[in-house]
PDB file of N, CA and C in Angstrom:
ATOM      1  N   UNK A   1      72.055 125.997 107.944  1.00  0.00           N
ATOM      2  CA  UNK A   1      73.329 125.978 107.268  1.00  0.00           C
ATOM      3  C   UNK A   1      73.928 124.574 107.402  1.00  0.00           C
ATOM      4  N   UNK A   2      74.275 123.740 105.897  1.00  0.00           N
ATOM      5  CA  UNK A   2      75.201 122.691 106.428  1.00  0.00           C
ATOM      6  C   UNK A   2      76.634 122.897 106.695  1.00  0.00           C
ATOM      7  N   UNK A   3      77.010 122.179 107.421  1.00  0.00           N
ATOM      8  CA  UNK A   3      78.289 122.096 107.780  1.00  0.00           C
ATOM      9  C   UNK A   3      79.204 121.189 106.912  1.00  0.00           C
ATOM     10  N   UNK A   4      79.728 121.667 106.457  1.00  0.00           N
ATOM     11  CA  UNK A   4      80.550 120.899 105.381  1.00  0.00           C
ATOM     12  C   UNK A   4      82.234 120.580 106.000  1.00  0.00           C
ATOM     13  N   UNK A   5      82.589 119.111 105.662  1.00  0.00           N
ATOM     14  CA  UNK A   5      83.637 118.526 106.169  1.00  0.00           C
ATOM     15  C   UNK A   5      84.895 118.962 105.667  1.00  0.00           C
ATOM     16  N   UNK A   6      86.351 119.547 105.790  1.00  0.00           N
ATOM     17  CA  UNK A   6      87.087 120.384 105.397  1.00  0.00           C
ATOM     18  C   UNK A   6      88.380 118.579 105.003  1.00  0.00           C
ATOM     19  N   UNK A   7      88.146 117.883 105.724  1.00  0.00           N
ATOM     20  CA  UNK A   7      89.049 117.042 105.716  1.00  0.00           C
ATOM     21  C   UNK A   7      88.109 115.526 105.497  1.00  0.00           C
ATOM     22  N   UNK A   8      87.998 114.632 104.299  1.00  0.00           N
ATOM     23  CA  UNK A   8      87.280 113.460 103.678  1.00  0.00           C
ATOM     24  C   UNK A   8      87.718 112.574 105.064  1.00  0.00           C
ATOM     25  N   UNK A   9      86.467 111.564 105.264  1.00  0.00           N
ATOM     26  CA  UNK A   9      87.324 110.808 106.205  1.00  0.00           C
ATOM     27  C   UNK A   9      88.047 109.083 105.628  1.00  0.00           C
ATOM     28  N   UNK A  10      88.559 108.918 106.852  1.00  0.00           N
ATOM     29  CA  UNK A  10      89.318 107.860 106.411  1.00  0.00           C
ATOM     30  C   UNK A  10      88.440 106.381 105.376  1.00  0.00           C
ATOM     31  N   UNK A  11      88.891 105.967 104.765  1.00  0.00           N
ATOM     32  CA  UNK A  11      88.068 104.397 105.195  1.00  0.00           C
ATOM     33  C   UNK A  11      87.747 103.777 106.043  1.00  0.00           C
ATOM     34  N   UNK A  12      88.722 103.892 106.794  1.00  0.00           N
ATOM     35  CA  UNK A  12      88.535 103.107 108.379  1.00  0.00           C
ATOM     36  C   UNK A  12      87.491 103.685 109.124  1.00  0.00           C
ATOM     37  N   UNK A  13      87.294 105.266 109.068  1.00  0.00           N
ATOM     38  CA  UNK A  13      86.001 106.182 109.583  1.00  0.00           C
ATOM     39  C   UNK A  13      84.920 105.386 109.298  1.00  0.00           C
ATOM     40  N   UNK A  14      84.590 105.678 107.649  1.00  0.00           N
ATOM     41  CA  UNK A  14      83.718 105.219 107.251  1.00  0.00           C
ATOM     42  C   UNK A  14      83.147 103.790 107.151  1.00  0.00           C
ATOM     43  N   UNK A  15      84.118 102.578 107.705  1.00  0.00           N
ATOM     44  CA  UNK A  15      83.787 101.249 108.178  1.00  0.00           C
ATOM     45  C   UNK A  15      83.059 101.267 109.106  1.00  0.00           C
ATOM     46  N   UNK A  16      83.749 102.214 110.081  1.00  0.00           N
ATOM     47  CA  UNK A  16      83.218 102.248 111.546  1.00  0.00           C
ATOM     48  C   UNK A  16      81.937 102.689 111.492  1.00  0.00           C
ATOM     49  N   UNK A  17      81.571 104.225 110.615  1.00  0.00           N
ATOM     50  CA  UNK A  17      80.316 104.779 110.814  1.00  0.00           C
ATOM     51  C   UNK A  17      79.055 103.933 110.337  1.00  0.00           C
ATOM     52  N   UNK A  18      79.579 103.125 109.062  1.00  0.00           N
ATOM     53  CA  UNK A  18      78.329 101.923 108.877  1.00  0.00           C
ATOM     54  C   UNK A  18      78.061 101.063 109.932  1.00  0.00           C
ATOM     55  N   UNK A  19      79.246 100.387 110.668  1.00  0.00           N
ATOM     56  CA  UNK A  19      79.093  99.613 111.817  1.00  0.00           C
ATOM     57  C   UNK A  19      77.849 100.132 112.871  1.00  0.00           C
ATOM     58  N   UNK A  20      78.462 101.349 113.544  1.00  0.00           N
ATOM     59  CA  UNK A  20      77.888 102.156 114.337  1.00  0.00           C
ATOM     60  C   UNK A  20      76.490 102.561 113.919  1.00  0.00           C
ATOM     61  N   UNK A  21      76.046 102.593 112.660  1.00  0.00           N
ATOM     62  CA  UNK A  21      75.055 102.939 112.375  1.00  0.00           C
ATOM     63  C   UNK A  21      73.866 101.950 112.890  1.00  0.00           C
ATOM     64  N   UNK A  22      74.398 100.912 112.951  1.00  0.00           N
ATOM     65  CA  UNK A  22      73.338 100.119 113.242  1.00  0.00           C
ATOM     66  C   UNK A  22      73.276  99.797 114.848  1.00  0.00           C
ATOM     67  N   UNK A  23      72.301  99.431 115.594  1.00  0.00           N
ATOM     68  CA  UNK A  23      72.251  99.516 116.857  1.00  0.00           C
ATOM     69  C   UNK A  23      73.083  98.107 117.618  1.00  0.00           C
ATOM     70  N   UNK A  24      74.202  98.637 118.028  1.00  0.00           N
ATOM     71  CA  UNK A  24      75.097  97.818 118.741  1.00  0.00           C
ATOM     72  C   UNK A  24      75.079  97.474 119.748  1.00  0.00           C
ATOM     73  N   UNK A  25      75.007  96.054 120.621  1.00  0.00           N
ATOM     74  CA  UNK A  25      75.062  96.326 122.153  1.00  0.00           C
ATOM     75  C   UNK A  25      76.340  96.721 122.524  1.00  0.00           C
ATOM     76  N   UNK A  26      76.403  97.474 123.548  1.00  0.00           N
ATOM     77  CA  UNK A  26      77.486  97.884 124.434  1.00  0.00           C
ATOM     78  C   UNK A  26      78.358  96.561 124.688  1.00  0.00           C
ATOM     79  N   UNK A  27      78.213  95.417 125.125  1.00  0.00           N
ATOM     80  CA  UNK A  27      79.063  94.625 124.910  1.00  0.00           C
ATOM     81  C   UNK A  27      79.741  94.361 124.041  1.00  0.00           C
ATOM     82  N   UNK A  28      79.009  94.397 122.469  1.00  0.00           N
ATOM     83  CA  UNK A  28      79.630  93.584 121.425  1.00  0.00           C
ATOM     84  C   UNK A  28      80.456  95.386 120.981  1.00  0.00           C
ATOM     85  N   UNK A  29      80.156  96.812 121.566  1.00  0.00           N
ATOM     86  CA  UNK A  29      81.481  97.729 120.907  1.00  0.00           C
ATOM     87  C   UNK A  29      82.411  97.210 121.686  1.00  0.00           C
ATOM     88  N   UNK A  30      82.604  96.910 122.993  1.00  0.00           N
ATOM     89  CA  UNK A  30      84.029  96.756 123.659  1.00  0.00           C
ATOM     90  C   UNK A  30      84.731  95.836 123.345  1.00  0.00           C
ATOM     91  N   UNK A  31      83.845  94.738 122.402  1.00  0.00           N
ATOM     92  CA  UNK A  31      84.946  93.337 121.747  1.00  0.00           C
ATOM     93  C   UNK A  31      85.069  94.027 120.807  1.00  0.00           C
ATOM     94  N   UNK A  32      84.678  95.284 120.122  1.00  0.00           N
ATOM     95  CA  UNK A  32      85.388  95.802 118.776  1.00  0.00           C
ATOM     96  C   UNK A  32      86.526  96.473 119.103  1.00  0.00           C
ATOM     97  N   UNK A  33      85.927  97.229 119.910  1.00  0.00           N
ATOM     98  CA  UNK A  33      87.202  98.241 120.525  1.00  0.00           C
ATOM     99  C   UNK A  33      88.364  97.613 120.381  1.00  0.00           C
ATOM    100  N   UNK A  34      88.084  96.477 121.525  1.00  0.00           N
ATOM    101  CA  UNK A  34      89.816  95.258 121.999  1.00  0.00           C
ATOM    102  C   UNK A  34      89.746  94.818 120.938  1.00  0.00           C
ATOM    103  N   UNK A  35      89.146  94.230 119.968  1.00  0.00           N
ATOM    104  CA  UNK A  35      89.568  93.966 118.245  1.00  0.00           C
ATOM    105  C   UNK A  35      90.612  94.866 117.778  1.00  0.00           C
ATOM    106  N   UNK A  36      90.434  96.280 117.583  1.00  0.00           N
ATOM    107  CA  UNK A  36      90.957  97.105 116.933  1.00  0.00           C
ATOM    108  C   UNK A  36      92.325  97.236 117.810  1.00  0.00           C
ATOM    109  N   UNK A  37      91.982  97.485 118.847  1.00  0.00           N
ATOM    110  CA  UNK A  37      93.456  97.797 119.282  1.00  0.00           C
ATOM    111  C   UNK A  37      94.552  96.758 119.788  1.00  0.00           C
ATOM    112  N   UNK A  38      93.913  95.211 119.861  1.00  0.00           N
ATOM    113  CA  UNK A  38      94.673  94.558 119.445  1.00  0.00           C
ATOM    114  C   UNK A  38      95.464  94.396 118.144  1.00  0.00           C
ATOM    115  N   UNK A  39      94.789  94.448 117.753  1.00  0.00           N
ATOM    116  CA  UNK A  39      95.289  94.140 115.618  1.00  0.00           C
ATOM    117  C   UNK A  39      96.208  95.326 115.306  1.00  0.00           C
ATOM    118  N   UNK A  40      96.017  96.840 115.993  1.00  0.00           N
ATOM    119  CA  UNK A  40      97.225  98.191 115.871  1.00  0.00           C
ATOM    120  C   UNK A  40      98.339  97.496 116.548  1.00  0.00           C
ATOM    121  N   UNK A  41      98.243  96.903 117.875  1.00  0.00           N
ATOM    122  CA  UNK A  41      99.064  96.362 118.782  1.00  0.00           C
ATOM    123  C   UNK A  41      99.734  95.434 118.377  1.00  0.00           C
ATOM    124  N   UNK A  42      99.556  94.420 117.728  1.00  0.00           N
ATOM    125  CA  UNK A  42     100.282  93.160 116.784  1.00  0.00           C
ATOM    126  C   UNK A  42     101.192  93.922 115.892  1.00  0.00           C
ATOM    127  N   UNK A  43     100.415  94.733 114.982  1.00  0.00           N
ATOM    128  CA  UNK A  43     101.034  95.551 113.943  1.00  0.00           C
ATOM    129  C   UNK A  43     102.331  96.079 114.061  1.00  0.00           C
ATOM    130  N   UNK A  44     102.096  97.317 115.652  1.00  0.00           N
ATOM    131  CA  UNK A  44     103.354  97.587 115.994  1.00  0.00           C
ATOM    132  C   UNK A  44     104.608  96.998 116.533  1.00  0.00           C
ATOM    133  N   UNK A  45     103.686  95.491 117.200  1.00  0.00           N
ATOM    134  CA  UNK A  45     105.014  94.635 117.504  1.00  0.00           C
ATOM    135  C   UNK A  45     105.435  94.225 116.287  1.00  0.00           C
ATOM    136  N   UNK A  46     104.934  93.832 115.360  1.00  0.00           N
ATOM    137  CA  UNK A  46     105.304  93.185 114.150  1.00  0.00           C
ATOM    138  C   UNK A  46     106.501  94.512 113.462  1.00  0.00           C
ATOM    139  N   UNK A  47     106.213  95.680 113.637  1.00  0.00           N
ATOM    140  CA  UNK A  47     107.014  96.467 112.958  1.00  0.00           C
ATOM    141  C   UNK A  47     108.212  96.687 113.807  1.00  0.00           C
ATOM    142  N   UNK A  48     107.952  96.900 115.522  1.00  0.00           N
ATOM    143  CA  UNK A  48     109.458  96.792 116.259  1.00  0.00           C
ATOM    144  C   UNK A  48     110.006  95.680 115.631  1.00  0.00           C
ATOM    145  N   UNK A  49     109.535  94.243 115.589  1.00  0.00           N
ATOM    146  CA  UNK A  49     110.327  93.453 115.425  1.00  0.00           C
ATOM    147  C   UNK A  49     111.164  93.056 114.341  1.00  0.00           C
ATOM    148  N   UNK A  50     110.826  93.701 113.279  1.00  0.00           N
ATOM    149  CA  UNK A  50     111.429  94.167 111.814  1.00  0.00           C
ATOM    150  C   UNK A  50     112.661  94.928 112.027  1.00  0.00           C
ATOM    151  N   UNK A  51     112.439  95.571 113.144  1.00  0.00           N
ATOM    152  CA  UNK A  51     113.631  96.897 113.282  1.00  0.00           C
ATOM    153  C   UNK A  51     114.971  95.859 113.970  1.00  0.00           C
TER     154      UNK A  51
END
């Protein structure tokens, strides 16, 4: 039986899952990781600082 997805995923999913698809070293996900959650982290200062 396939399992069929009830909810499409994001773009951002699907960036990631091509990324991931290919064989990553463990070093170079944790500079993605701190990539990503730096760049959310800017974002939200950038939006407090609007307020």
């Amino acid at each position: 039986m396939e399992a069929t997805l009830q909810t499409p995923l994001s773009n951002l999913q699907l960036e990631l899952l091509k990324l991931f698809a290919q064989n990553v070293a463990e070093e170079d996900l944790i500079a993605i990781r701190q990539l990503i959650a730096r760049y959310f982290a800017e974002k939200a200062m950038d939006a407090a600082d609007k307020l």
